[in-house]
N, C-alpha and C. Protein backbone atom coordinates (compact mmCIF):
# COMPACT_ATOMS: atom_id res chain seq x y z
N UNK A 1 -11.22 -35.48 -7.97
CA UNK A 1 -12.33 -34.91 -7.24
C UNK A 1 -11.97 -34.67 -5.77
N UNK A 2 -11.00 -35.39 -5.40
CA UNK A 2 -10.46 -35.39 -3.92
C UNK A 2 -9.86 -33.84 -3.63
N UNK A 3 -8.79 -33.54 -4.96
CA UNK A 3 -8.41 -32.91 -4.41
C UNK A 3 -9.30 -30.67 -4.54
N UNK A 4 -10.37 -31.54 -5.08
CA UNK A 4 -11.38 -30.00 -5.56
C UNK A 4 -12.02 -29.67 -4.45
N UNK A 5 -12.35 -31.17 -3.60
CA UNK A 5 -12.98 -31.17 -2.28
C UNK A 5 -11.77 -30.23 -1.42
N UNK A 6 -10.79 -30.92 -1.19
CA UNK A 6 -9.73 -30.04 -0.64
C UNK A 6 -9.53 -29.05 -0.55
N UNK A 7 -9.43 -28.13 -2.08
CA UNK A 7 -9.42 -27.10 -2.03
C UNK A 7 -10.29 -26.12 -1.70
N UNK A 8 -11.61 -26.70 -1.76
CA UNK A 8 -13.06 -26.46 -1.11
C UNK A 8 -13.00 -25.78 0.26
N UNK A 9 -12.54 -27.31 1.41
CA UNK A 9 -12.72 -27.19 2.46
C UNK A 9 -11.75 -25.86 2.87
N UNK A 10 -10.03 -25.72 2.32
CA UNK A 10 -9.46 -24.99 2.99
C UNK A 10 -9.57 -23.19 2.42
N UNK A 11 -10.57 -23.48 1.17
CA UNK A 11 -11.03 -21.93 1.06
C UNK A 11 -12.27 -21.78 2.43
N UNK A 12 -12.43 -22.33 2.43
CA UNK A 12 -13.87 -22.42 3.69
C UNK A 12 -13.40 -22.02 5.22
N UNK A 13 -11.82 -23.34 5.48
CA UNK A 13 -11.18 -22.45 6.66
C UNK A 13 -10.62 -21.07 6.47
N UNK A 14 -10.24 -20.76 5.51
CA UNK A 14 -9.87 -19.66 5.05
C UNK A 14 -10.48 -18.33 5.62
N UNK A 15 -12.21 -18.91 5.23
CA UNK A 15 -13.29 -17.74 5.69
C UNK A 15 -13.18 -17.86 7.32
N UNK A 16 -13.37 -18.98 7.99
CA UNK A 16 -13.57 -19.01 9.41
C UNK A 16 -12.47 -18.34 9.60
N UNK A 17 -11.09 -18.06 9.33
CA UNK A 17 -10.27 -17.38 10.18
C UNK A 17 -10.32 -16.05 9.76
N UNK A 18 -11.00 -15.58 8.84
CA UNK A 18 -11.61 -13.82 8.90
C UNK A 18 -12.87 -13.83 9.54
N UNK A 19 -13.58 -14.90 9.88
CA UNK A 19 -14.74 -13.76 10.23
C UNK A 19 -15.07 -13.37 11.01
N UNK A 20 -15.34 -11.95 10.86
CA UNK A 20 -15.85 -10.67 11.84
C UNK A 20 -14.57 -9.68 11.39
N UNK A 21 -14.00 -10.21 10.72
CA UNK A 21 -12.97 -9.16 10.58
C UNK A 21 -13.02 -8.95 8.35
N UNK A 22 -12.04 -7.87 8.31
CA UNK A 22 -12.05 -7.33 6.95
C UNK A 22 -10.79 -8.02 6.24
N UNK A 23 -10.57 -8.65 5.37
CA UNK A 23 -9.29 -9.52 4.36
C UNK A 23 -9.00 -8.13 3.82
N UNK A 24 -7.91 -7.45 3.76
CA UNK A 24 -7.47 -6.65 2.41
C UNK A 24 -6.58 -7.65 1.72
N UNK A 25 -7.10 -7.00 0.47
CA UNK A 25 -6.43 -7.36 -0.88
C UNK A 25 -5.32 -6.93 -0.83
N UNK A 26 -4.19 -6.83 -0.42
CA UNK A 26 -3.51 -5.80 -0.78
C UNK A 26 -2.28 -6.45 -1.21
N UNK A 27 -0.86 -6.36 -1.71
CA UNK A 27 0.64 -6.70 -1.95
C UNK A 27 1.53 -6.15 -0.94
N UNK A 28 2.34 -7.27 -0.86
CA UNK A 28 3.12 -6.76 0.33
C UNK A 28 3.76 -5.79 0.06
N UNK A 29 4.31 -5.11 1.14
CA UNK A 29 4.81 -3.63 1.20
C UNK A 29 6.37 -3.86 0.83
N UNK A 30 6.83 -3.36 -0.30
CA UNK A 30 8.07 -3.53 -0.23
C UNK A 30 9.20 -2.68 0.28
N UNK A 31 10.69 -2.75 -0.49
CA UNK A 31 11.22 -1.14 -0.04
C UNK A 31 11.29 -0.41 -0.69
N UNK A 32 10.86 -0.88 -2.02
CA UNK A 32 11.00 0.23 -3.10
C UNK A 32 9.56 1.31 -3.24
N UNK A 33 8.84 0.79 -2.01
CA UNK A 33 7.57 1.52 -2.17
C UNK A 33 7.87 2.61 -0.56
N UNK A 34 9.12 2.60 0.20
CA UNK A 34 9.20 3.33 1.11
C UNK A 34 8.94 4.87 1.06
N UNK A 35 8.03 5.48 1.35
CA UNK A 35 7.84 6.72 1.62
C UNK A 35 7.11 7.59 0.69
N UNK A 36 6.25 6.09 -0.37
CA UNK A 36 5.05 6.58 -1.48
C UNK A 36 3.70 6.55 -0.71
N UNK A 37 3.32 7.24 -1.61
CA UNK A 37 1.73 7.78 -1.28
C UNK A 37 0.85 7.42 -2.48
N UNK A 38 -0.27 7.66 -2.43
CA UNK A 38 -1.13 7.99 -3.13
C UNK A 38 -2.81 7.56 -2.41
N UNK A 39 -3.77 8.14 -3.10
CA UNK A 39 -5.52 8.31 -2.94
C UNK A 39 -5.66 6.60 -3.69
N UNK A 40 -6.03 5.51 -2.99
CA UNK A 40 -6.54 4.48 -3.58
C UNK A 40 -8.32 4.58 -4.67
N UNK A 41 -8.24 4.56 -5.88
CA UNK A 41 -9.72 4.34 -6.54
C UNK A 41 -9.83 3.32 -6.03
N UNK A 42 -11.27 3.33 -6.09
CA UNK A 42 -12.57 1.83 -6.74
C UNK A 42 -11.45 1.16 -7.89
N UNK A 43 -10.90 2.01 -8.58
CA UNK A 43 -10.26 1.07 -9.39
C UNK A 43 -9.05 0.04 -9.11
N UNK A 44 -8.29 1.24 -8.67
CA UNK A 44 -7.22 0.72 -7.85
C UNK A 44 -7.32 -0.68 -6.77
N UNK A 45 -8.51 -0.43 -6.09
CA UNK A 45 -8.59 -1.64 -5.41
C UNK A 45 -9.22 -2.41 -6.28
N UNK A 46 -9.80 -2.57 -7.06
CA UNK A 46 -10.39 -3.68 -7.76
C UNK A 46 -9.32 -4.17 -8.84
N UNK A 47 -8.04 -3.95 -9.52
CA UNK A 47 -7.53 -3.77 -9.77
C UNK A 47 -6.81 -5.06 -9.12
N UNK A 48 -6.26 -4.84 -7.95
CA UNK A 48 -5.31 -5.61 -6.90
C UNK A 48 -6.41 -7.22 -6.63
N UNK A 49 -8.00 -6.83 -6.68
CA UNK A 49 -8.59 -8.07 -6.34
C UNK A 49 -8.26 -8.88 -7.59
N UNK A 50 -8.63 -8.64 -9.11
CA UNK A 50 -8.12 -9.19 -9.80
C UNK A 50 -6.74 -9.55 -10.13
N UNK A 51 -5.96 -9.21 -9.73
CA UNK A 51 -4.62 -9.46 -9.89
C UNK A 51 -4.22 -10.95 -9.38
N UNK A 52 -5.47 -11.31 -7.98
CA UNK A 52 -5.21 -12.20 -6.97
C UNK A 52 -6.41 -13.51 -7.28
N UNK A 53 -7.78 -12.89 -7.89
CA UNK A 53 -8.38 -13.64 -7.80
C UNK A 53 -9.44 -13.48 -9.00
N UNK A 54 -8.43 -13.61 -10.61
CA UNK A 54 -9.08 -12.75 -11.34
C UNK A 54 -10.41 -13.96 -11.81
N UNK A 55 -11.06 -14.68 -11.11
CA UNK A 55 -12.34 -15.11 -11.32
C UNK A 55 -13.38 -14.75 -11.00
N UNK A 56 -13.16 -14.06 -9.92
CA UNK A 56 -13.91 -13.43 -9.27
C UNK A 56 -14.65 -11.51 -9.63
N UNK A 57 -15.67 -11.50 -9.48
CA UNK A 57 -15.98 -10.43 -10.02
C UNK A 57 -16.62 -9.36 -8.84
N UNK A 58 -16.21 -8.49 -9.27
CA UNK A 58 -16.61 -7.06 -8.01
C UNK A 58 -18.20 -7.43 -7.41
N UNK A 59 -19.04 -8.12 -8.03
CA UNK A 59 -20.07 -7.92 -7.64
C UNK A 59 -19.62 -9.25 -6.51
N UNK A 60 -19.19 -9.80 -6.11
CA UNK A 60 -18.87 -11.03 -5.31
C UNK A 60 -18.41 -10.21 -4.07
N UNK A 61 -18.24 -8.79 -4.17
CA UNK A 61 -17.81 -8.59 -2.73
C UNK A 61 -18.44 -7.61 -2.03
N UNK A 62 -18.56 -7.26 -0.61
CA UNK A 62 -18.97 -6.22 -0.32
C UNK A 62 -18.46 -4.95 -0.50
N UNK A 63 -17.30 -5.09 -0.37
CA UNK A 63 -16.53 -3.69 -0.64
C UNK A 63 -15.14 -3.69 -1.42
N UNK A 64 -14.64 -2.64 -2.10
CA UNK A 64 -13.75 -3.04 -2.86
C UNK A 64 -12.26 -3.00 -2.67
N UNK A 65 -11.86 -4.00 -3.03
CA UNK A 65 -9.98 -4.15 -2.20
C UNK A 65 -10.51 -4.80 -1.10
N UNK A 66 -11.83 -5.69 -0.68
CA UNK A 66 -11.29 -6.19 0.69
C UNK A 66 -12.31 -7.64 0.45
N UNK A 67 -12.23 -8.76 1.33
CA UNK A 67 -12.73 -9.74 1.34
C UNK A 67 -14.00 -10.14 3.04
N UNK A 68 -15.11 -10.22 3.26
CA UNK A 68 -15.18 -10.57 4.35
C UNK A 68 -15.34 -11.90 4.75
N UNK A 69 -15.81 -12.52 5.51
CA UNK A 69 -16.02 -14.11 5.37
C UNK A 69 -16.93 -14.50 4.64
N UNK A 70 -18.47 -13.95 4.75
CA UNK A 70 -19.28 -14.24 4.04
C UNK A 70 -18.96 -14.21 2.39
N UNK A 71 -18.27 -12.98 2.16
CA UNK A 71 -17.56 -13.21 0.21
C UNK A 71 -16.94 -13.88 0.07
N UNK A 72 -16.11 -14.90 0.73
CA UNK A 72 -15.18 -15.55 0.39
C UNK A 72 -15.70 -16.83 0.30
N UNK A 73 -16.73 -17.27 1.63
CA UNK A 73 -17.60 -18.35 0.86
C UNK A 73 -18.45 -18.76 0.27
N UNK A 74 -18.88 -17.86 -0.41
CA UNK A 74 -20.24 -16.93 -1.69
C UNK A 74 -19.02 -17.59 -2.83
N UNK A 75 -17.76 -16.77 -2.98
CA UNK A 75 -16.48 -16.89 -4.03
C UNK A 75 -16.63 -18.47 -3.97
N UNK A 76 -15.92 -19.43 -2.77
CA UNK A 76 -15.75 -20.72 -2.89
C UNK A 76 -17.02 -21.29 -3.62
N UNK A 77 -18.40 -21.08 -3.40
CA UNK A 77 -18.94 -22.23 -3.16
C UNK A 77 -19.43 -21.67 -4.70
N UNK A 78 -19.90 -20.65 -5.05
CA UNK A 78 -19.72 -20.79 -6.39
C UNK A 78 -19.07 -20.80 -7.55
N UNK A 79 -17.61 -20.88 -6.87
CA UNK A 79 -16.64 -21.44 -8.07
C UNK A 79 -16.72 -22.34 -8.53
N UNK A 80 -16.53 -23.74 -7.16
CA UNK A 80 -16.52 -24.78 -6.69
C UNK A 80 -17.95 -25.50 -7.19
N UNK A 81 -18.97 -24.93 -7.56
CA UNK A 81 -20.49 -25.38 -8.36
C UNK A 81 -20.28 -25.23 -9.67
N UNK A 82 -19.82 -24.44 -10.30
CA UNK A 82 -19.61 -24.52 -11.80
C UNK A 82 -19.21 -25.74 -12.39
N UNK A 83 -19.67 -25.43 -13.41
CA UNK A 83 -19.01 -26.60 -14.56
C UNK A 83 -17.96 -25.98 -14.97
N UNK A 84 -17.03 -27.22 -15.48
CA UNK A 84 -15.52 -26.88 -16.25
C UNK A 84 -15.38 -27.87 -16.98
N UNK A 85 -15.42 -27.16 -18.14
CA UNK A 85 -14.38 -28.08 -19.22
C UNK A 85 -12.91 -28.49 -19.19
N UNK A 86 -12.80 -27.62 -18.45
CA UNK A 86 -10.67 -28.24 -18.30
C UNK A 86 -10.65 -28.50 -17.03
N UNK A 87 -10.47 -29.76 -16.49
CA UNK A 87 -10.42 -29.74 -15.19
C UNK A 87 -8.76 -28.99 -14.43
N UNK A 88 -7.83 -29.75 -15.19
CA UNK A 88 -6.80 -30.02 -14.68
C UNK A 88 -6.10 -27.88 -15.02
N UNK A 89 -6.88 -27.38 -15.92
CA UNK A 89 -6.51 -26.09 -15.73
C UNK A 89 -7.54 -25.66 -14.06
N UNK A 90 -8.97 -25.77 -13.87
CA UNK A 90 -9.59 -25.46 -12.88
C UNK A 90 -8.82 -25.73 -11.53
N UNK A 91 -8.20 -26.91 -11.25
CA UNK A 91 -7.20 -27.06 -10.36
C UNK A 91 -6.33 -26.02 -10.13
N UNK A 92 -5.47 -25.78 -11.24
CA UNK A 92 -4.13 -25.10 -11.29
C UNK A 92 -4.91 -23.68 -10.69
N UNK A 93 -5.93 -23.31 -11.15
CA UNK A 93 -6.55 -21.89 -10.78
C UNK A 93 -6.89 -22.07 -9.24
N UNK A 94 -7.76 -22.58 -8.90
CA UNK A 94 -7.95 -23.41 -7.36
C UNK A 94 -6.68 -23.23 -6.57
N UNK A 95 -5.87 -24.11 -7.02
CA UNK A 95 -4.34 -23.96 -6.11
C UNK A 95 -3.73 -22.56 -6.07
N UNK A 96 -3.77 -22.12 -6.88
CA UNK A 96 -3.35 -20.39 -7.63
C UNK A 96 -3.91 -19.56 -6.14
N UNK A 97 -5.11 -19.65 -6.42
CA UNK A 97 -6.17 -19.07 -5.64
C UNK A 97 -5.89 -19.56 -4.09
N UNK A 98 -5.71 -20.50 -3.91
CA UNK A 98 -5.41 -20.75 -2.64
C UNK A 98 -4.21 -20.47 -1.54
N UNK A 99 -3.26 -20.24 -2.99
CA UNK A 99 -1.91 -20.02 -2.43
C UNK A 99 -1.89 -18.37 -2.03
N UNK A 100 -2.49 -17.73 -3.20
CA UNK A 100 -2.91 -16.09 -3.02
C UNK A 100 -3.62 -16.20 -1.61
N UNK A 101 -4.99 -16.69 -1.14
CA UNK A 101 -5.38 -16.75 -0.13
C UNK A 101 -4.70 -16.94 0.83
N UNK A 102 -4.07 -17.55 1.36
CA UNK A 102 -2.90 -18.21 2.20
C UNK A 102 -1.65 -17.07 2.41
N UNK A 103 -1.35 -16.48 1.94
CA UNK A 103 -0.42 -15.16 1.57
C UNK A 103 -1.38 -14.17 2.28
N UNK A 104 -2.61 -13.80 1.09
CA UNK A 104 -3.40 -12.51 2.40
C UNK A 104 -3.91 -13.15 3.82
N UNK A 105 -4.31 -14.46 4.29
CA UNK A 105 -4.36 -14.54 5.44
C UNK A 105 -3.11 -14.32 6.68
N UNK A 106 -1.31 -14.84 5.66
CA UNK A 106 -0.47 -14.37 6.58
C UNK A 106 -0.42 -13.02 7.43
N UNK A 107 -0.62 -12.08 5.70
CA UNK A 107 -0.51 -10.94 6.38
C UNK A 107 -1.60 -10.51 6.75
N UNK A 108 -3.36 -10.95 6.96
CA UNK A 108 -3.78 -10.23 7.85
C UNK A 108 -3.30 -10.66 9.07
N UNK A 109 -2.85 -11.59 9.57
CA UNK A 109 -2.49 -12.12 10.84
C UNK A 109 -1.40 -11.34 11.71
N UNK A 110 -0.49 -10.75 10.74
CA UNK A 110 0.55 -9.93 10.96
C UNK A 110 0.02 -8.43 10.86
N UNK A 111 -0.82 -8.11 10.62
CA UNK A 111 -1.54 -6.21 10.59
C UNK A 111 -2.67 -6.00 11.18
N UNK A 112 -2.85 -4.71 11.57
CA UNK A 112 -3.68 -4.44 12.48
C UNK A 112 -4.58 -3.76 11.83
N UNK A 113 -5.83 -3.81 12.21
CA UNK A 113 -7.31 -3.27 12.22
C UNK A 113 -7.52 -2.96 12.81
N UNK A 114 -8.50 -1.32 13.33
CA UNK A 114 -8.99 -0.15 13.88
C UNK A 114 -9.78 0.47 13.35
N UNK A 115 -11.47 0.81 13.93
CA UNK A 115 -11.74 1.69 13.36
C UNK A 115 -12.30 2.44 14.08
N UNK A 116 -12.34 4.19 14.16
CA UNK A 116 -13.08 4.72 15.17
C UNK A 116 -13.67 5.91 14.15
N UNK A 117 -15.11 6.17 15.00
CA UNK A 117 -15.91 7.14 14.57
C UNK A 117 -16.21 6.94 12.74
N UNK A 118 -15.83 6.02 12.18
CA UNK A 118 -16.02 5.35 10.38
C UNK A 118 -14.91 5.88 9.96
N UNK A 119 -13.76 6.13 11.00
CA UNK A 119 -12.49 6.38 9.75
C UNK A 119 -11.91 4.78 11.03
N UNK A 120 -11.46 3.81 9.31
CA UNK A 120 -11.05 2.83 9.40
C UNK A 120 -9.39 2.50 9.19
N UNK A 121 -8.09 2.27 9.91
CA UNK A 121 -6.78 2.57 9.88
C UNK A 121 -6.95 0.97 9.90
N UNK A 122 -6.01 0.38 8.76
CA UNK A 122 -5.43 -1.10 8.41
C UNK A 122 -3.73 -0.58 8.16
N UNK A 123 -2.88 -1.40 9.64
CA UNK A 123 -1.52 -1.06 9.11
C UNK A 123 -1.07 -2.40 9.16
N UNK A 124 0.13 -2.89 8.24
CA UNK A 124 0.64 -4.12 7.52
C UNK A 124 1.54 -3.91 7.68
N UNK A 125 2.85 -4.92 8.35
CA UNK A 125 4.29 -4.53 8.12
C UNK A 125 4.93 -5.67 7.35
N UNK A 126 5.93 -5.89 6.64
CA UNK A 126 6.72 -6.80 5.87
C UNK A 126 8.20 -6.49 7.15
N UNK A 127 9.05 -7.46 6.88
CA UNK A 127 10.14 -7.83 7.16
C UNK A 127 11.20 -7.94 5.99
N UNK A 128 12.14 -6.71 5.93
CA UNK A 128 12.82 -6.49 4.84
C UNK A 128 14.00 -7.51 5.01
N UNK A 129 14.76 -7.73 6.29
CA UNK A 129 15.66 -8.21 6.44
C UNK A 129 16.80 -7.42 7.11
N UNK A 130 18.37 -7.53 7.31
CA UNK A 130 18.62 -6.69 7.97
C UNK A 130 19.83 -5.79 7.28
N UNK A 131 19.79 -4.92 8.28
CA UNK A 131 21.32 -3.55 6.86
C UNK A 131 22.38 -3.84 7.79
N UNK A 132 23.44 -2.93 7.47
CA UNK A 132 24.95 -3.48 7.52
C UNK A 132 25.10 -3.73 8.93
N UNK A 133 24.36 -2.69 9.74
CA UNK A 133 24.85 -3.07 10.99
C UNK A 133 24.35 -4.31 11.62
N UNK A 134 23.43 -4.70 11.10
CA UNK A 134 22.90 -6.39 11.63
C UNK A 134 21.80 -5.49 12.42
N UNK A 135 20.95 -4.47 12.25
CA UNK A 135 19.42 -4.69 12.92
C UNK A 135 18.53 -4.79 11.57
N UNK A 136 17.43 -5.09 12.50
CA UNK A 136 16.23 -5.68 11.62
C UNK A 136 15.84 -4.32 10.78
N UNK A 137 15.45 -4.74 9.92
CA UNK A 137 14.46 -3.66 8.71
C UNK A 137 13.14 -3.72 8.50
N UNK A 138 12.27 -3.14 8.55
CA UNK A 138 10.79 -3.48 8.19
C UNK A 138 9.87 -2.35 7.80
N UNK A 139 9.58 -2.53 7.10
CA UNK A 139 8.58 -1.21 6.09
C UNK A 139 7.15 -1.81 6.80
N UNK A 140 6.20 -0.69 6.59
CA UNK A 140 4.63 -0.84 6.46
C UNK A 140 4.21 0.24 5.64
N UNK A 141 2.76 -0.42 5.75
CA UNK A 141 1.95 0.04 4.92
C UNK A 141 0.28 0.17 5.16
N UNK A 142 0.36 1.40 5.14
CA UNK A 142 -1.36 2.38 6.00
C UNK A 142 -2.02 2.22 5.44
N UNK A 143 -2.96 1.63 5.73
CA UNK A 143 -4.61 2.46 4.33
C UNK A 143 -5.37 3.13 5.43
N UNK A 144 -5.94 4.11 4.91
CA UNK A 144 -6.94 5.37 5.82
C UNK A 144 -7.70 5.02 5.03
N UNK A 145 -9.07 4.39 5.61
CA UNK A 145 -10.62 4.68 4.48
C UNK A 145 -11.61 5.17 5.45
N UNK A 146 -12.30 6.04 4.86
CA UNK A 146 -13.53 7.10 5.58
C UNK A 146 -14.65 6.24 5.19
N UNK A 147 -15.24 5.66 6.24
CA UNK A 147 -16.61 5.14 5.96
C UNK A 147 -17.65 5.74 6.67
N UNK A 148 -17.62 7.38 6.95
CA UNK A 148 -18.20 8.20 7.21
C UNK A 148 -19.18 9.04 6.43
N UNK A 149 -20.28 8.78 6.34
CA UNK A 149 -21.07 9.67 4.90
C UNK A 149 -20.68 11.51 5.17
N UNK A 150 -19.94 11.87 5.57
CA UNK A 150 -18.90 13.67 5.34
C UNK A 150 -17.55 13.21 5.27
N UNK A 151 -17.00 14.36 5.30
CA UNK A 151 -15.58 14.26 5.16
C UNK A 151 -14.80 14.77 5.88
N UNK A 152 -13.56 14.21 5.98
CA UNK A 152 -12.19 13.74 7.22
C UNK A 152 -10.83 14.12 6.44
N UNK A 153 -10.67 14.90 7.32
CA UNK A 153 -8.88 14.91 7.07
C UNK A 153 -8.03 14.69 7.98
N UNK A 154 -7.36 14.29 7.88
CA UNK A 154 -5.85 13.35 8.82
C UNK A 154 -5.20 14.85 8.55
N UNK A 155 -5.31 15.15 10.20
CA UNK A 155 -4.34 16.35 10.46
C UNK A 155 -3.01 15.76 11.16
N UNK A 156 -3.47 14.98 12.19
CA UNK A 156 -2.13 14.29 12.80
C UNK A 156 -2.34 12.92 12.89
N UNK A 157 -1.27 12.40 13.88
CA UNK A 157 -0.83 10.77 13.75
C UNK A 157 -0.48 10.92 15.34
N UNK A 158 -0.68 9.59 15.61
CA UNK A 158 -0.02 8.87 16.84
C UNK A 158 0.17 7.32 16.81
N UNK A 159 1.12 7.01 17.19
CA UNK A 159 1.55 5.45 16.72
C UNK A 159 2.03 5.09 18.05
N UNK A 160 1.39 3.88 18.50
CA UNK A 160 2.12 2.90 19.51
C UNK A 160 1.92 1.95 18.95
N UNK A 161 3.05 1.42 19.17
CA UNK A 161 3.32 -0.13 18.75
C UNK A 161 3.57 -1.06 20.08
N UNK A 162 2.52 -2.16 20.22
CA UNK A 162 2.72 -3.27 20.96
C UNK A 162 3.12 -4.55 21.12
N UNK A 163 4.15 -4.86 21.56
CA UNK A 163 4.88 -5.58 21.23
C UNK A 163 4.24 -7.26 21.80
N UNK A 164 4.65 -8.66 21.84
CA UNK A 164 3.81 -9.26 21.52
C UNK A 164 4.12 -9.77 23.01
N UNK A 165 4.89 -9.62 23.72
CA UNK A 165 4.84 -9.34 25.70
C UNK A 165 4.51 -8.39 26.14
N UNK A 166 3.57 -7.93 25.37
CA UNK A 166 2.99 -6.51 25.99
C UNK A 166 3.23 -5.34 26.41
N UNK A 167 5.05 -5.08 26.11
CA UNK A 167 5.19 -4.40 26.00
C UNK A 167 4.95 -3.04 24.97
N UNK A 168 5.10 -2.17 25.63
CA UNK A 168 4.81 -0.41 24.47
C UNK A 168 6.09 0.48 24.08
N UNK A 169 5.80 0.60 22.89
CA UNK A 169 6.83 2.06 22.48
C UNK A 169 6.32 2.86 21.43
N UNK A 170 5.81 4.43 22.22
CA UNK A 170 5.37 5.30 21.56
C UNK A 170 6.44 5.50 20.54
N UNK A 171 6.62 5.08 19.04
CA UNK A 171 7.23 5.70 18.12
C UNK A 171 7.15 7.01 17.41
N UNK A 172 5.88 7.46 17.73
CA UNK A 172 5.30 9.15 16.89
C UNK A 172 4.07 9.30 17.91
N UNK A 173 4.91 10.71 18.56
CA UNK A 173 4.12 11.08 19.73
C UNK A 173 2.84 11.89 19.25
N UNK A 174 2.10 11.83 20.06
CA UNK A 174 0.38 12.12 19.74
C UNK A 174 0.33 14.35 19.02
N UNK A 175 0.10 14.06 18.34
CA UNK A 175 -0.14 15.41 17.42
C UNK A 175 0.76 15.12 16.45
N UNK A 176 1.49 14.78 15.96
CA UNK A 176 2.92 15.07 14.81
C UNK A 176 1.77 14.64 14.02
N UNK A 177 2.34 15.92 13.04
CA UNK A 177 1.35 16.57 11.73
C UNK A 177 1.77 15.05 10.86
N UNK A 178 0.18 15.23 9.86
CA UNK A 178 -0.08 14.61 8.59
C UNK A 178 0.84 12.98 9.02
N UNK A 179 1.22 12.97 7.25
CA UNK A 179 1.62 11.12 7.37
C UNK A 179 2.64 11.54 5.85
N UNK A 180 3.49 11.07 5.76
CA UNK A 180 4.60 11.49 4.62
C UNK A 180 4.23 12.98 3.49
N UNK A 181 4.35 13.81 4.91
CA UNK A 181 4.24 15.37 4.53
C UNK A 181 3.13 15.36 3.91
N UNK A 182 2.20 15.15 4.43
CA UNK A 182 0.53 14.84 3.55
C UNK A 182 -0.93 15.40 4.30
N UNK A 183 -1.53 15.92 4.36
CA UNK A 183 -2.58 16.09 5.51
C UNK A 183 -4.19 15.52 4.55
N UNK A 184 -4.35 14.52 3.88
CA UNK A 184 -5.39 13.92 3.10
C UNK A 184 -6.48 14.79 3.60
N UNK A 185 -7.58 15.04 2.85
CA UNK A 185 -9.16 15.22 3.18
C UNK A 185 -9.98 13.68 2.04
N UNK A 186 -10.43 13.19 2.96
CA UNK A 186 -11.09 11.96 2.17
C UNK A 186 -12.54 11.96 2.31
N UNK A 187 -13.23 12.49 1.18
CA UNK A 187 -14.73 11.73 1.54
C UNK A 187 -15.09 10.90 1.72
N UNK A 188 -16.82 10.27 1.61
CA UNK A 188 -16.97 9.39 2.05
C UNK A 188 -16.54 8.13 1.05
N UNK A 189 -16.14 6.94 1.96
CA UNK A 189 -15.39 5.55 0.73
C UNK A 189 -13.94 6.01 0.12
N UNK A 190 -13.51 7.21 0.60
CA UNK A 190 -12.31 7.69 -0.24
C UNK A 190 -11.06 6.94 0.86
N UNK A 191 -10.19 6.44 0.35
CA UNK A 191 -8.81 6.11 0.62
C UNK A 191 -7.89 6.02 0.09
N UNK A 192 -7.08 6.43 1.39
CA UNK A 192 -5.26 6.98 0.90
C UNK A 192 -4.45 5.96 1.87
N UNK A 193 -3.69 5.53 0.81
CA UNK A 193 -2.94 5.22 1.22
C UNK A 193 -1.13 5.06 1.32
N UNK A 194 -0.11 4.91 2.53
CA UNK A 194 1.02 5.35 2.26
C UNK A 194 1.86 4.29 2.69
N UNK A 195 2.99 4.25 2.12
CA UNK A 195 4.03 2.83 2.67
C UNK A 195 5.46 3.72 3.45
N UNK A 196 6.21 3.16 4.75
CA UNK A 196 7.13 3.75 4.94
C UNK A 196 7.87 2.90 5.50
């Protein structure tokens, strides 16, 4: 029972360190996903929530592919109230679940959130490691979602990246067309997303 409490409390810190902010569901970006695309469904993201937290059911969240604080301790506290016949499997799921949690909190900690005018930009980077010449490698990975009731198309891009002394380096200067030869039109709730 000690350790159900446990797992309790640190799904609970879990929520305090999202809230006000959005959890994506998402898998880390690898390299074999460098320079893919595609339009994310309702399915697609629901899809990835189960993959991570298949107890949980779509109606447990506000939106789909993402977690906010309030769903996550809606998720805990009524997992954590049920009855179970197997304890020692309910654990293993608990820990499962926690370790998945613990993973998407790294990487929200490591990606950035933006949203202007209801088009919402979440970018994620992984750390590949390094190539022959000994510099670093690192892929990311965009999601564009329109939470605008019309519709938006990503004509261009601009990227600064800030570094964590505050320094800046414009990597893709302000107008350079689309995002991996792509110019999306997304309605409303529609998202695309691309890894590079």
């Amino acid at each position: 029972m000690a350790l159900a409490r446990a797992l309790y409390r640190a799904a609970l810190r879990g929520a305090a360190a999202i809230d006000g902010t959005i959890l994506q569901i998402a898998p880390t970006v690898t390299a074999d996903e460098w320079g893919s695309y595609r339009r994310l469904t309702r399915q697609d993201r629901e899809k990835q929530r189960q993959e991570l937290f298949p107890w949980a059911s779509a109606d447990d969240t506000t939106e789909p592919g993402a977690l906010r604080a309030d769903d996550l301790r809606k998720l805990a506290r009524r997992r954590f109230r049920e009855a179970v016949s197997d304890a020692d499997g309910a654990l293993d799921e608990g820990l499962a679940a926690l370790r998945a949690l613990q993973d998407l909190l790294a990487a929200h900690a490591a990606a950035s959130q933006s949203e202007t005018h209801g088009v919402r930009v979440t970018a994620a980077a992984s750390y590949l490691g390094t190539n022959k010449s000994g510099a670093n490698i690192f892929a990311y990975r965009l999601r564009i979602l329109n939470t605008r009731p019309d519709t938006v198309r990503l004509r261009s891009r601009h990227w600064v990246i800030r570094e964590a002394d505050g320094g800046e380096e414009v990597v893709v200067p302000r107008g350079s067309p689309g995002v991996v030869g792509q110019t999306p039109t997304l309605g409303h709730g529609a998202e695309f997303e691309y890894a590079s």
